[in-house]
C-alpha atoms as a PDB file:
ATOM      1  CA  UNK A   1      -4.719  63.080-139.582  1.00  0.00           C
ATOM      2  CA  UNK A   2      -2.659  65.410-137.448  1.00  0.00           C
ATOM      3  CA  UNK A   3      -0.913  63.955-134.373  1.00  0.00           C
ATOM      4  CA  UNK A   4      -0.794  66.632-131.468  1.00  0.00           C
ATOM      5  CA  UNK A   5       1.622  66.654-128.556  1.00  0.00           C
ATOM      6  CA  UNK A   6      -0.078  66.734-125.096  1.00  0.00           C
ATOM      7  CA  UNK A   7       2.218  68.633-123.924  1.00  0.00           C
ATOM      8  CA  UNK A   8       4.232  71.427-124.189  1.00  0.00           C
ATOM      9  CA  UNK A   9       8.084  71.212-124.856  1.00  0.00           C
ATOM     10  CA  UNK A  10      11.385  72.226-122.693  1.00  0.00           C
ATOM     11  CA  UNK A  11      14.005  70.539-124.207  1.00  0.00           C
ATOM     12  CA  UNK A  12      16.805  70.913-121.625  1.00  0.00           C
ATOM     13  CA  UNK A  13      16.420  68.656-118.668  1.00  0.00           C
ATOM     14  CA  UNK A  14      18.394  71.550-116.401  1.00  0.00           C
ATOM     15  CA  UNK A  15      20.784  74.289-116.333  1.00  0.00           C
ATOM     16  CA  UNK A  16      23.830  74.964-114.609  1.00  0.00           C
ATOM     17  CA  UNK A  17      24.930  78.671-114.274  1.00  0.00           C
ATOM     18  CA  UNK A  18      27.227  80.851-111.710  1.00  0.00           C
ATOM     19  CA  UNK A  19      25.596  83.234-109.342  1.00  0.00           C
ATOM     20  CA  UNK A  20      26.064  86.931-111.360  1.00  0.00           C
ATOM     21  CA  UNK A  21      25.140  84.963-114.991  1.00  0.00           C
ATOM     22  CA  UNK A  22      22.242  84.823-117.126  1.00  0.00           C
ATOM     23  CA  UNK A  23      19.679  82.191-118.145  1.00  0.00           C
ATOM     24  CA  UNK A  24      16.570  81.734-120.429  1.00  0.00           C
ATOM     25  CA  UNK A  25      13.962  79.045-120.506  1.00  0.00           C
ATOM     26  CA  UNK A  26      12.467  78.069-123.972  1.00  0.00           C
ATOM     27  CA  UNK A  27       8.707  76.525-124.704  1.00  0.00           C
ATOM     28  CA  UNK A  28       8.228  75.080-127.653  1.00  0.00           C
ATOM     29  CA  UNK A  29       4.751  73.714-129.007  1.00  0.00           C
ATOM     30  CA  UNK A  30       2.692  76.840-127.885  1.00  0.00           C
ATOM     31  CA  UNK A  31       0.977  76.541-131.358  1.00  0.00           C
ATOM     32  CA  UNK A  32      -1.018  73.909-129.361  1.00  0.00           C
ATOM     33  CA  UNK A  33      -2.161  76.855-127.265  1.00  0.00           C
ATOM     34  CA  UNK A  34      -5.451  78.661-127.838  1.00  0.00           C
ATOM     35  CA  UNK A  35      -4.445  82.233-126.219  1.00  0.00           C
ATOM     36  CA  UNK A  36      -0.560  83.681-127.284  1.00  0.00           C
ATOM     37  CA  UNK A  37       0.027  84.119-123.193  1.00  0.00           C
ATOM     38  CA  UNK A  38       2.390  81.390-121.710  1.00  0.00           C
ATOM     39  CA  UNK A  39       2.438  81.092-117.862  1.00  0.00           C
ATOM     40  CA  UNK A  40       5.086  80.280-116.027  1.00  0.00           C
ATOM     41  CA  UNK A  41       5.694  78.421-112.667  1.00  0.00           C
ATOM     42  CA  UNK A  42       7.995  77.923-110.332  1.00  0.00           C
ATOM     43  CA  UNK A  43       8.315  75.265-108.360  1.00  0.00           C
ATOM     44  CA  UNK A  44      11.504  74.878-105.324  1.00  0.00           C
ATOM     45  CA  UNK A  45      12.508  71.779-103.645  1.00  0.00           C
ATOM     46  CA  UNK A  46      11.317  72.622-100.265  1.00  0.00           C
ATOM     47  CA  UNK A  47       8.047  73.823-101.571  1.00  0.00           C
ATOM     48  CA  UNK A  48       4.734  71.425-102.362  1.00  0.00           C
ATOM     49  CA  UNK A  49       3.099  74.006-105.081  1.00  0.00           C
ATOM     50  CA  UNK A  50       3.962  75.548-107.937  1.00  0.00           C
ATOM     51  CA  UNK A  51       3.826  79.263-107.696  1.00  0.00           C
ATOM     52  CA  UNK A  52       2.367  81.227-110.322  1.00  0.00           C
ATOM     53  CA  UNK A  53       5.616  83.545-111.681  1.00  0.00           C
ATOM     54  CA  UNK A  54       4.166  85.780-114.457  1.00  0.00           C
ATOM     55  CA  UNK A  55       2.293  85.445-118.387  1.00  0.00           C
ATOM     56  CA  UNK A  56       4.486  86.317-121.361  1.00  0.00           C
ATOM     57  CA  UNK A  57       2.429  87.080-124.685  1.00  0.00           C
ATOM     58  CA  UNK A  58       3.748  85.063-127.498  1.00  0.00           C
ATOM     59  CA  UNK A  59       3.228  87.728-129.633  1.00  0.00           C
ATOM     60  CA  UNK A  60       5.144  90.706-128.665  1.00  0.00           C
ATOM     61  CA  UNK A  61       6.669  89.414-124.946  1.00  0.00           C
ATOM     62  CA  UNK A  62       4.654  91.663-123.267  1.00  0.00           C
ATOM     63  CA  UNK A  63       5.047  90.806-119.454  1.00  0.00           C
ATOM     64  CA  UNK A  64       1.397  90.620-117.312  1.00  0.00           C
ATOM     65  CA  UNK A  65       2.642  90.039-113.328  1.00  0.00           C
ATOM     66  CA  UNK A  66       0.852  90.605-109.864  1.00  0.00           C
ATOM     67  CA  UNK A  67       1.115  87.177-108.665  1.00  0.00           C
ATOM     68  CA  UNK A  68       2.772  88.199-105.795  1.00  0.00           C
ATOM     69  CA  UNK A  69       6.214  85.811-106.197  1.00  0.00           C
ATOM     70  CA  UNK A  70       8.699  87.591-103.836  1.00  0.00           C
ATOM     71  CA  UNK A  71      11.404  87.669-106.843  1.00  0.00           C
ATOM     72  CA  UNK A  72       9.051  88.170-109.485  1.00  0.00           C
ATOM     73  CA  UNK A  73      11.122  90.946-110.150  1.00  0.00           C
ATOM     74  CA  UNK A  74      14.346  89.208-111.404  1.00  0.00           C
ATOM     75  CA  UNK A  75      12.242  87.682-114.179  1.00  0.00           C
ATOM     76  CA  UNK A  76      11.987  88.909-117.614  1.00  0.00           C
ATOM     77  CA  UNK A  77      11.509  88.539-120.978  1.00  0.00           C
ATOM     78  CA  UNK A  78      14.209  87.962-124.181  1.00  0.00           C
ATOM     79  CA  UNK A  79      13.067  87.464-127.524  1.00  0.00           C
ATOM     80  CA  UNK A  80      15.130  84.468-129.374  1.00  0.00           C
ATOM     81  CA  UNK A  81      15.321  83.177-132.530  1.00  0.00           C
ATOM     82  CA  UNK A  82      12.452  80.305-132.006  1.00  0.00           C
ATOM     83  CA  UNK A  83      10.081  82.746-130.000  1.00  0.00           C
ATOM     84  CA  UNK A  84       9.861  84.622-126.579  1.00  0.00           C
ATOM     85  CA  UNK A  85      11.622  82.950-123.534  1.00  0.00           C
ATOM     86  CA  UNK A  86      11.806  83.476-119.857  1.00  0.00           C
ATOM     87  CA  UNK A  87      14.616  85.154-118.663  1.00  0.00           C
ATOM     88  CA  UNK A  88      16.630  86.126-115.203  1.00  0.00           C
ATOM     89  CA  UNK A  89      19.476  88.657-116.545  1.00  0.00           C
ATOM     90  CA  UNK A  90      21.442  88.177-113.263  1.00  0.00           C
ATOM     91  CA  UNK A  91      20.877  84.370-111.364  1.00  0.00           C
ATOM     92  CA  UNK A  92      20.815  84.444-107.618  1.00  0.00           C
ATOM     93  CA  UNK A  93      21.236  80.966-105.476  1.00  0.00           C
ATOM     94  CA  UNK A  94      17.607  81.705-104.434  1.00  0.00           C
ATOM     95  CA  UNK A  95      16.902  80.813-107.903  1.00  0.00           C
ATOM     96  CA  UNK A  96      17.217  77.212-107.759  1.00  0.00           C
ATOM     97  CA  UNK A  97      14.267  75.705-108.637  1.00  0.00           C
ATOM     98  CA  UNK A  98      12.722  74.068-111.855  1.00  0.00           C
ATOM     99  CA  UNK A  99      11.183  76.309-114.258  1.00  0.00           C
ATOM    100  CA  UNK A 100       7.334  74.916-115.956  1.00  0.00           C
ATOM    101  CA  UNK A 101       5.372  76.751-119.069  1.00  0.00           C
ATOM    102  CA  UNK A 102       2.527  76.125-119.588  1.00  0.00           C
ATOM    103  CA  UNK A 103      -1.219  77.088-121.466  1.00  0.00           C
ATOM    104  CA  UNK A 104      -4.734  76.788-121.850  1.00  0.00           C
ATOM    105  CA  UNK A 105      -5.055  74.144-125.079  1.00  0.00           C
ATOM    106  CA  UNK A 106      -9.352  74.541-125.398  1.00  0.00           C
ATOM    107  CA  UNK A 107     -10.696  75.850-122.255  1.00  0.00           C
ATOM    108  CA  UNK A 108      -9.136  78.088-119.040  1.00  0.00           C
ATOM    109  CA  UNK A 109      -9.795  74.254-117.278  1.00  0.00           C
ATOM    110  CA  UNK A 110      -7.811  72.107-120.291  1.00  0.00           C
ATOM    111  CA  UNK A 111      -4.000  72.964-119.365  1.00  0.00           C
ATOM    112  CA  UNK A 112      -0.780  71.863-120.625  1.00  0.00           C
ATOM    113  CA  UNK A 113       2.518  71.650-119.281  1.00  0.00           C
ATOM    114  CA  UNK A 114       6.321  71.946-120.309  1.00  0.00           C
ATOM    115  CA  UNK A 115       8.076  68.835-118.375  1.00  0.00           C
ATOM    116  CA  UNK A 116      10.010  71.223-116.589  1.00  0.00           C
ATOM    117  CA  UNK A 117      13.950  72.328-116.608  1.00  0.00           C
ATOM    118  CA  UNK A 118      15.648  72.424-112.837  1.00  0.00           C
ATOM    119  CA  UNK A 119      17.973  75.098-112.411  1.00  0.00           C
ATOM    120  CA  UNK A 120      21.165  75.045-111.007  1.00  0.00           C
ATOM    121  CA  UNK A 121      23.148  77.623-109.345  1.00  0.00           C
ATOM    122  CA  UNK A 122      26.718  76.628-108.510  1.00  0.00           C
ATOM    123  CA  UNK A 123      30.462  77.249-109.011  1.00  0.00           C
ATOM    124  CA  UNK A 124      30.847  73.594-110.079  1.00  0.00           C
ATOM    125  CA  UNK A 125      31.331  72.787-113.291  1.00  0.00           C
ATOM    126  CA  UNK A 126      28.853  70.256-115.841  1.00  0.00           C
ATOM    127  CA  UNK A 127      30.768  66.805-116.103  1.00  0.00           C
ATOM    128  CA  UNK A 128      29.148  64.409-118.158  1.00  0.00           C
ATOM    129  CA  UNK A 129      28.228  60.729-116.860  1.00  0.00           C
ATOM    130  CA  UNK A 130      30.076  57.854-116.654  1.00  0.00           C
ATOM    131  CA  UNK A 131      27.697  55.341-118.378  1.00  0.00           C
ATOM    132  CA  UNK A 132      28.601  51.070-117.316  1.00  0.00           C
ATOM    133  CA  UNK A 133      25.892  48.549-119.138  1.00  0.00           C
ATOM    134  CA  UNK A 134      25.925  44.728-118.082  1.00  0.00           C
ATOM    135  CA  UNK A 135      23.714  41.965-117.857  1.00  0.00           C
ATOM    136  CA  UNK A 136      22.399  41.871-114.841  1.00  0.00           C
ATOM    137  CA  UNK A 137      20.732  38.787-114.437  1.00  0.00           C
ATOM    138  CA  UNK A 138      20.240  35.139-117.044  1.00  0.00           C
ATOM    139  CA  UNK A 139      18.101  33.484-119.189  1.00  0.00           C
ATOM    140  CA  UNK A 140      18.193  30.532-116.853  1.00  0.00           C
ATOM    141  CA  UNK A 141      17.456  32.130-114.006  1.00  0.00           C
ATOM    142  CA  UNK A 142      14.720  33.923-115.272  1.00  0.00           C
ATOM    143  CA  UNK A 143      12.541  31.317-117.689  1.00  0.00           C
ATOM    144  CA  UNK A 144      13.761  33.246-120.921  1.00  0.00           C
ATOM    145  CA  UNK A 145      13.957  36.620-119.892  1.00  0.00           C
ATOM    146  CA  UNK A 146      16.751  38.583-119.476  1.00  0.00           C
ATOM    147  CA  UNK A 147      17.784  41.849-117.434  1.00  0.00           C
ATOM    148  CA  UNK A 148      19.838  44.552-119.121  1.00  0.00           C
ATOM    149  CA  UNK A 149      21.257  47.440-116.097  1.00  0.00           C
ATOM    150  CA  UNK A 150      22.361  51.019-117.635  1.00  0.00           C
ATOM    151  CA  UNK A 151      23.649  52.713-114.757  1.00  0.00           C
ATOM    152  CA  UNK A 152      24.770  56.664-114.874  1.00  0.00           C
ATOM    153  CA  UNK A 153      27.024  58.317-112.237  1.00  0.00           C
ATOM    154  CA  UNK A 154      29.722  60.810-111.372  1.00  0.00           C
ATOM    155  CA  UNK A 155      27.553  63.750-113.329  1.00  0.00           C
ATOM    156  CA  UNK A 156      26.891  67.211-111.956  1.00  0.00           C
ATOM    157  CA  UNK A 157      24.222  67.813-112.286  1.00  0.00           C
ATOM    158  CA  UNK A 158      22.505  64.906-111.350  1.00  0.00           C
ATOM    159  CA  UNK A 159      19.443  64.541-113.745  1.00  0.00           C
ATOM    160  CA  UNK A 160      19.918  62.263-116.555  1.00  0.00           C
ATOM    161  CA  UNK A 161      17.287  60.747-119.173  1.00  0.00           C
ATOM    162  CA  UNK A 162      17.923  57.052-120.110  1.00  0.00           C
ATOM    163  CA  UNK A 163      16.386  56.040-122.976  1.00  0.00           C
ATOM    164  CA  UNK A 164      16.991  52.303-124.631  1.00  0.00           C
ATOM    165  CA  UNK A 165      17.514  51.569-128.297  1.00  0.00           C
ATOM    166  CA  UNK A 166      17.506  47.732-130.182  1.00  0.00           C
ATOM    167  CA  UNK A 167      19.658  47.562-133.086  1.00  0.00           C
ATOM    168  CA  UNK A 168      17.592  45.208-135.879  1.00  0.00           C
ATOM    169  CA  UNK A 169      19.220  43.004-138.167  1.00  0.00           C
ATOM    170  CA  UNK A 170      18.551  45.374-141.060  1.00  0.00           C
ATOM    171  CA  UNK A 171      20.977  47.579-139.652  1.00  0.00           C
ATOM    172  CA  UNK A 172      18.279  50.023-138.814  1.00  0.00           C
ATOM    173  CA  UNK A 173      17.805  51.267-134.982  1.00  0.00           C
ATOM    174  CA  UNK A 174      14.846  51.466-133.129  1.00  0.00           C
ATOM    175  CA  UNK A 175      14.006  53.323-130.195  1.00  0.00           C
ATOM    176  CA  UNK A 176      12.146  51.145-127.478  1.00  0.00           C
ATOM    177  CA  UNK A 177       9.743  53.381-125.326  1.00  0.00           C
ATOM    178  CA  UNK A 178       9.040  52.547-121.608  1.00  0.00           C
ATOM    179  CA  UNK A 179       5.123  52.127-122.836  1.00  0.00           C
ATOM    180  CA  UNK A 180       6.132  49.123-125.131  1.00  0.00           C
ATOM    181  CA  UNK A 181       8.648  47.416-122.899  1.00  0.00           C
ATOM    182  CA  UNK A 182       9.296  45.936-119.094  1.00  0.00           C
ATOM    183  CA  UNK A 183      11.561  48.859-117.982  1.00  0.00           C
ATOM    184  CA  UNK A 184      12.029  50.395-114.832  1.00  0.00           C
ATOM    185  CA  UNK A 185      14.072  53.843-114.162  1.00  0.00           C
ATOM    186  CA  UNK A 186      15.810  53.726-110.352  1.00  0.00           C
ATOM    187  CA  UNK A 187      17.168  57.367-108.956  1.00  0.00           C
ATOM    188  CA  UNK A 188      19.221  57.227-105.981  1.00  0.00           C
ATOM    189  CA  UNK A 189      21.043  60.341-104.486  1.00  0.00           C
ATOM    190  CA  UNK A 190      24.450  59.035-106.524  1.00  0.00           C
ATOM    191  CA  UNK A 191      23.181  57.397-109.495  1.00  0.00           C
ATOM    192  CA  UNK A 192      20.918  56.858-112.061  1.00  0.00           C
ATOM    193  CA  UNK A 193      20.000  53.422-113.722  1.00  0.00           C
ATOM    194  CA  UNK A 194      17.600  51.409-115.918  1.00  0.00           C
ATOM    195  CA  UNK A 195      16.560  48.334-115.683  1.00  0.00           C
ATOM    196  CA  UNK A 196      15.099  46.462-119.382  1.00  0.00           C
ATOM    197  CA  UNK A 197      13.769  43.668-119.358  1.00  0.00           C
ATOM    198  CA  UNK A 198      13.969  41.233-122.574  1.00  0.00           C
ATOM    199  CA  UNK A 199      11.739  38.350-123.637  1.00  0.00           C
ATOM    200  CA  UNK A 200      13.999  35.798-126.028  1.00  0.00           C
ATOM    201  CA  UNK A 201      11.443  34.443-127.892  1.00  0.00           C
ATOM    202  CA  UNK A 202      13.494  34.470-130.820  1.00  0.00           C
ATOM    203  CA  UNK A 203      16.773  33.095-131.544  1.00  0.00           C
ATOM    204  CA  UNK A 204      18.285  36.189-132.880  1.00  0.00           C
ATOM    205  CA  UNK A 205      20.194  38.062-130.301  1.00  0.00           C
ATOM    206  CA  UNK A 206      20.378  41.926-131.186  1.00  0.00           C
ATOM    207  CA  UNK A 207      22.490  44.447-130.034  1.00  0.00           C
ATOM    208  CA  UNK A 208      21.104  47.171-127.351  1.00  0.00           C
ATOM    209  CA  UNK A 209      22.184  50.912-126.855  1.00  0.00           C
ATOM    210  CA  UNK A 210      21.687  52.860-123.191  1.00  0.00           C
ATOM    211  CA  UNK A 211      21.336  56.049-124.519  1.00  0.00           C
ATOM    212  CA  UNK A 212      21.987  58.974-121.237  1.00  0.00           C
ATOM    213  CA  UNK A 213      21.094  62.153-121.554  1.00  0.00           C
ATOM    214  CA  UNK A 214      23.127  65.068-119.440  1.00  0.00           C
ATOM    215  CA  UNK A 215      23.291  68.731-120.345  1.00  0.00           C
ATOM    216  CA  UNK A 216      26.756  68.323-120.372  1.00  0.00           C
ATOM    217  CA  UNK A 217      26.031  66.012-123.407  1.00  0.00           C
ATOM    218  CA  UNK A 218      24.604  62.487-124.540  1.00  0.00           C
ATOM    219  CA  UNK A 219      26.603  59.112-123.837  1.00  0.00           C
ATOM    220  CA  UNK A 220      25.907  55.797-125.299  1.00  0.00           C
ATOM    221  CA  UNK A 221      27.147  52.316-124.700  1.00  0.00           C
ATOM    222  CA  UNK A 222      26.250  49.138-126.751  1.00  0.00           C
ATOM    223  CA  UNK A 223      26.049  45.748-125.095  1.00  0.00           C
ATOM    224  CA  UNK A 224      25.010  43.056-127.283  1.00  0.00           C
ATOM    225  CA  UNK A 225      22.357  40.257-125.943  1.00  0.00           C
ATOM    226  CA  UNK A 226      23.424  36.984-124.337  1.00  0.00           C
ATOM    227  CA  UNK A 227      27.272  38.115-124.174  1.00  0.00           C
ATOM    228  CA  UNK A 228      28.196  37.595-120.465  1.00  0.00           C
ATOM    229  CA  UNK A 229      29.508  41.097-119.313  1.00  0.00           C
ATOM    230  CA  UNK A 230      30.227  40.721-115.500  1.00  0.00           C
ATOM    231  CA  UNK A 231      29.044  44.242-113.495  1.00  0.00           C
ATOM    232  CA  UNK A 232      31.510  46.503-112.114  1.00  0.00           C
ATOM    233  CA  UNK A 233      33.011  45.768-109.270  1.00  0.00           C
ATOM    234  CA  UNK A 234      32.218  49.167-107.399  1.00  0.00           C
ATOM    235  CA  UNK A 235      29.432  52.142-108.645  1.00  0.00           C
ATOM    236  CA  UNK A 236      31.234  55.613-109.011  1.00  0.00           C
ATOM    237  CA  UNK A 237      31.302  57.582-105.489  1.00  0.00           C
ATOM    238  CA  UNK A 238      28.323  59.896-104.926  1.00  0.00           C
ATOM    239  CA  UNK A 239      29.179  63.189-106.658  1.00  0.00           C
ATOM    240  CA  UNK A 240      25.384  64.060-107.240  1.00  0.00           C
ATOM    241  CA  UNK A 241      25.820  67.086-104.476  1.00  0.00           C
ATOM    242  CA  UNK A 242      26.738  70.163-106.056  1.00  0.00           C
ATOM    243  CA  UNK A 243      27.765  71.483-102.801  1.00  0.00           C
ATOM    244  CA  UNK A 244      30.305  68.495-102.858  1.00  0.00           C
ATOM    245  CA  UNK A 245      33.581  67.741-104.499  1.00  0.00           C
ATOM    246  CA  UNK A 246      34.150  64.564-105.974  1.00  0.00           C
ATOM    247  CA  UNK A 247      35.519  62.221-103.343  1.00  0.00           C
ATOM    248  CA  UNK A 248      38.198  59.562-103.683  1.00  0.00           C
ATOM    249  CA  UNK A 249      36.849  55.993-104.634  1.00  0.00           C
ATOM    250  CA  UNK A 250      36.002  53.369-102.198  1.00  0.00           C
ATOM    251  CA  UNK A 251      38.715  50.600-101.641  1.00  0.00           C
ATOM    252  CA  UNK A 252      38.845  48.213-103.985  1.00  0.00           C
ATOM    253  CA  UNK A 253      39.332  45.295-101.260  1.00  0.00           C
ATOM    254  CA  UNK A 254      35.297  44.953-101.644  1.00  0.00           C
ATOM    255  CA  UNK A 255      34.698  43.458-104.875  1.00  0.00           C
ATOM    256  CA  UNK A 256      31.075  43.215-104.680  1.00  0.00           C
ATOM    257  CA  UNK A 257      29.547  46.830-103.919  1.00  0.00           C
ATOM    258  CA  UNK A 258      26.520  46.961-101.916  1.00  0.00           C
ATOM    259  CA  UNK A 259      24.803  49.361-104.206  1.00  0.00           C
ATOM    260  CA  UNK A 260      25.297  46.551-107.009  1.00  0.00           C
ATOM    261  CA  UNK A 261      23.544  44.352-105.030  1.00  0.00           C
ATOM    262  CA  UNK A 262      20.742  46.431-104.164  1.00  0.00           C
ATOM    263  CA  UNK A 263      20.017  46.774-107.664  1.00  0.00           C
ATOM    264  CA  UNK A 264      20.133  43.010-108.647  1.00  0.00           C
ATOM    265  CA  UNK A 265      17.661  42.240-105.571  1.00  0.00           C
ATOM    266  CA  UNK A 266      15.599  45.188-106.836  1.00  0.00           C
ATOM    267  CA  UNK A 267      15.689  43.866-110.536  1.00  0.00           C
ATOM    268  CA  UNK A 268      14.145  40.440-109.145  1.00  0.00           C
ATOM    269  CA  UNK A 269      11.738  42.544-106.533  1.00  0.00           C
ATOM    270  CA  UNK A 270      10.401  44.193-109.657  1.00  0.00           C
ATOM    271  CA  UNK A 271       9.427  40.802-111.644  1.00  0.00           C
ATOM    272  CA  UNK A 272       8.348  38.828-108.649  1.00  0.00           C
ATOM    273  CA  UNK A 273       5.781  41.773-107.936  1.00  0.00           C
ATOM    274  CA  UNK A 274       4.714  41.534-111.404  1.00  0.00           C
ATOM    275  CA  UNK A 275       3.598  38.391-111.403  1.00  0.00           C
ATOM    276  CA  UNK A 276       1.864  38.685-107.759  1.00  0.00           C
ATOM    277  CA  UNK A 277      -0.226  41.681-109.464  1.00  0.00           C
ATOM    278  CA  UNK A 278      -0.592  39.834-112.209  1.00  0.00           C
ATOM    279  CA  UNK A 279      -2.031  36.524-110.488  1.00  0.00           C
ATOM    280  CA  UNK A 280      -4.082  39.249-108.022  1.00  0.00           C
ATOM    281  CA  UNK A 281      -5.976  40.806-111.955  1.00  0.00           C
ATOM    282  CA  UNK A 282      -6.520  37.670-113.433  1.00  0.00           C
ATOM    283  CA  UNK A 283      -8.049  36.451-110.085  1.00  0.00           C
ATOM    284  CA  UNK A 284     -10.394  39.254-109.535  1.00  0.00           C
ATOM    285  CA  UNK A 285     -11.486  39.512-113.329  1.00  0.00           C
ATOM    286  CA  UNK A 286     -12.476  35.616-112.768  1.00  0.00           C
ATOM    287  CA  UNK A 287     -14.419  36.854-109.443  1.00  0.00           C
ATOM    288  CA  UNK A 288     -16.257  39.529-111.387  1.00  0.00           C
ATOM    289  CA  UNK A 289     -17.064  37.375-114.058  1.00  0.00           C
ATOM    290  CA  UNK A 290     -18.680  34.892-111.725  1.00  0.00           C
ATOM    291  CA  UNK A 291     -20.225  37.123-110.089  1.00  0.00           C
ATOM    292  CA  UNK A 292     -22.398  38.400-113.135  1.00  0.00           C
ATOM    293  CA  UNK A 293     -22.761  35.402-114.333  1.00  0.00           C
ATOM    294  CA  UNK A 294     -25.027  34.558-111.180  1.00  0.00           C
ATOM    295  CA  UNK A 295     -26.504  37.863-111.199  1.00  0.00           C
ATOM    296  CA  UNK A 296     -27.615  37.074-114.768  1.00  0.00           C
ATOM    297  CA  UNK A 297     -29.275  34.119-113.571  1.00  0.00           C
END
């Protein structure tokens, strides 16, 4: 049985480059596609729609555009060692946007998409996260559950990918995905965090790794379960700009940030809606039930 990705794949989750420099775009998994013509899109912040940018044949790069993109122009195409990429030779500040291939997969209706890599255009330079993991919330306050808070700041650029790994006792690591666990990902304008959520319904405690994901590199930090780690006592200042410099920290006469509080309320917020949605399911599915049941008779 062969597995297929439903989608296609940009690895980098941006790029950072100087007005004047040069840039390419990759898209992996086009063997998925069932024409060798990749499309790409273009979509700014201040815009709602993609627009349509041009079609590069995976074949020989041949370039098919007429889509009427006002830079269309500064686009190209540069053949690398894993296939035929999107290029801009010289990158203009009107280039910031994030970059999407994509392809037809059966049908002209049945499309796939690249997750997308943001562009940025900037004299700054990439600085990798700070990464702080803590505990942000008990076992007895929470009827055996627990809360662990990954929380990524002071990077430029500001798009990170937290993912969460659970050493086992064999030594071996495995990779939680947000599909098989209680996590929630929180994106404010000078931070990044994740929220896990554990069940102890064993007595093992395990070790967990916040894995964060930058262009300017990965960082990882370990906290291990039911060790009391108390939270910073400030977040990093808000460097996410890249029209900003990095700004002096707040004084530390505040122990008890705002921001870190606003992310324990949210962390409760989340699990108290859970259950509300959870009681609202389990009361409708009753409702139905009862209702067919007297239709039946």
């Amino acid at each position: 049985m062969v597995t297929v990705a439903e989608e296609l794949i940009q690895s980098d989750l941006t790029l950072t480059r100087r007005a004047g420099e040069s840039v390419s775009f990759s898209c992996g998994g086009t063997d998925q596609c069932n024409t060798a013509v990749v499309d790409w899109y273009q979509k700014k912040d201040t815009r709602e729609l993609f627009r349509m940018l041009l079609s590069i044949s995976t074949k020989n790069g041949a370039i098919t555009k007429g889509y009427n993109h006002p830079e269309e122009e500064d686009f190209s195409a540069v053949k690398k060692q894993d296939g035929w990429e999107l290029e801009i030779k010289k990158v203009k500040d009107v280039h910031s946007a994030t970059y999407y291939c994509c392809c037809s997969k059966s049908s002209h209706r049945d499309r796939i998409f690249g997750s997308g890599v943001k562009l940025y255009v900037t004299d700054m330079p990439v600085l990798k996260p700070s990464v702080t993991v803590y505990q942000a919330a008990s076992s007895d306050h929470l009827e055996e559950k627990r809360s662990l808070l990954c929380v990524a700041s002071q990077m430029v650029p500001p798009v990170v990918q937290i993912t969460w790994k659970r050493q086992e006792q064999d030594g071996s690591s495995l990779a939680l995905t947000p599909g098989g666990t209680e996590q929630l990902d929180v994106i404010e304008s000078d931070y990044t965090a994740s929220i896990l959520l554990i069940h102890q319904r064993d007595e093992n405690s395990h070790t967990y790794d916040c894995s964060v994901t930058h262009e300017g590199g990965t960082v990882e930090q370990q906290i291990e379960e039911g060790v009391s780690q108390s939270p910073p006592k400030e977040l990093p200042p808000d460097t996410l700009s890249t029209n900003q410099t990095l700004t002096e920290r707040p004084s530390s006469e505040h122990p008890v940030s705002q921001k870190q509080v606003k992310l324990l309320c949210l962390v409760y917020t989340v699990l108290i809606t859970k259950s509300l949605v959870y009681c609202c399911g389990v009361f409708l599915l009753r409702l139905v039930r009862r209702n067919c049941k007297h239709a039946a008779d």
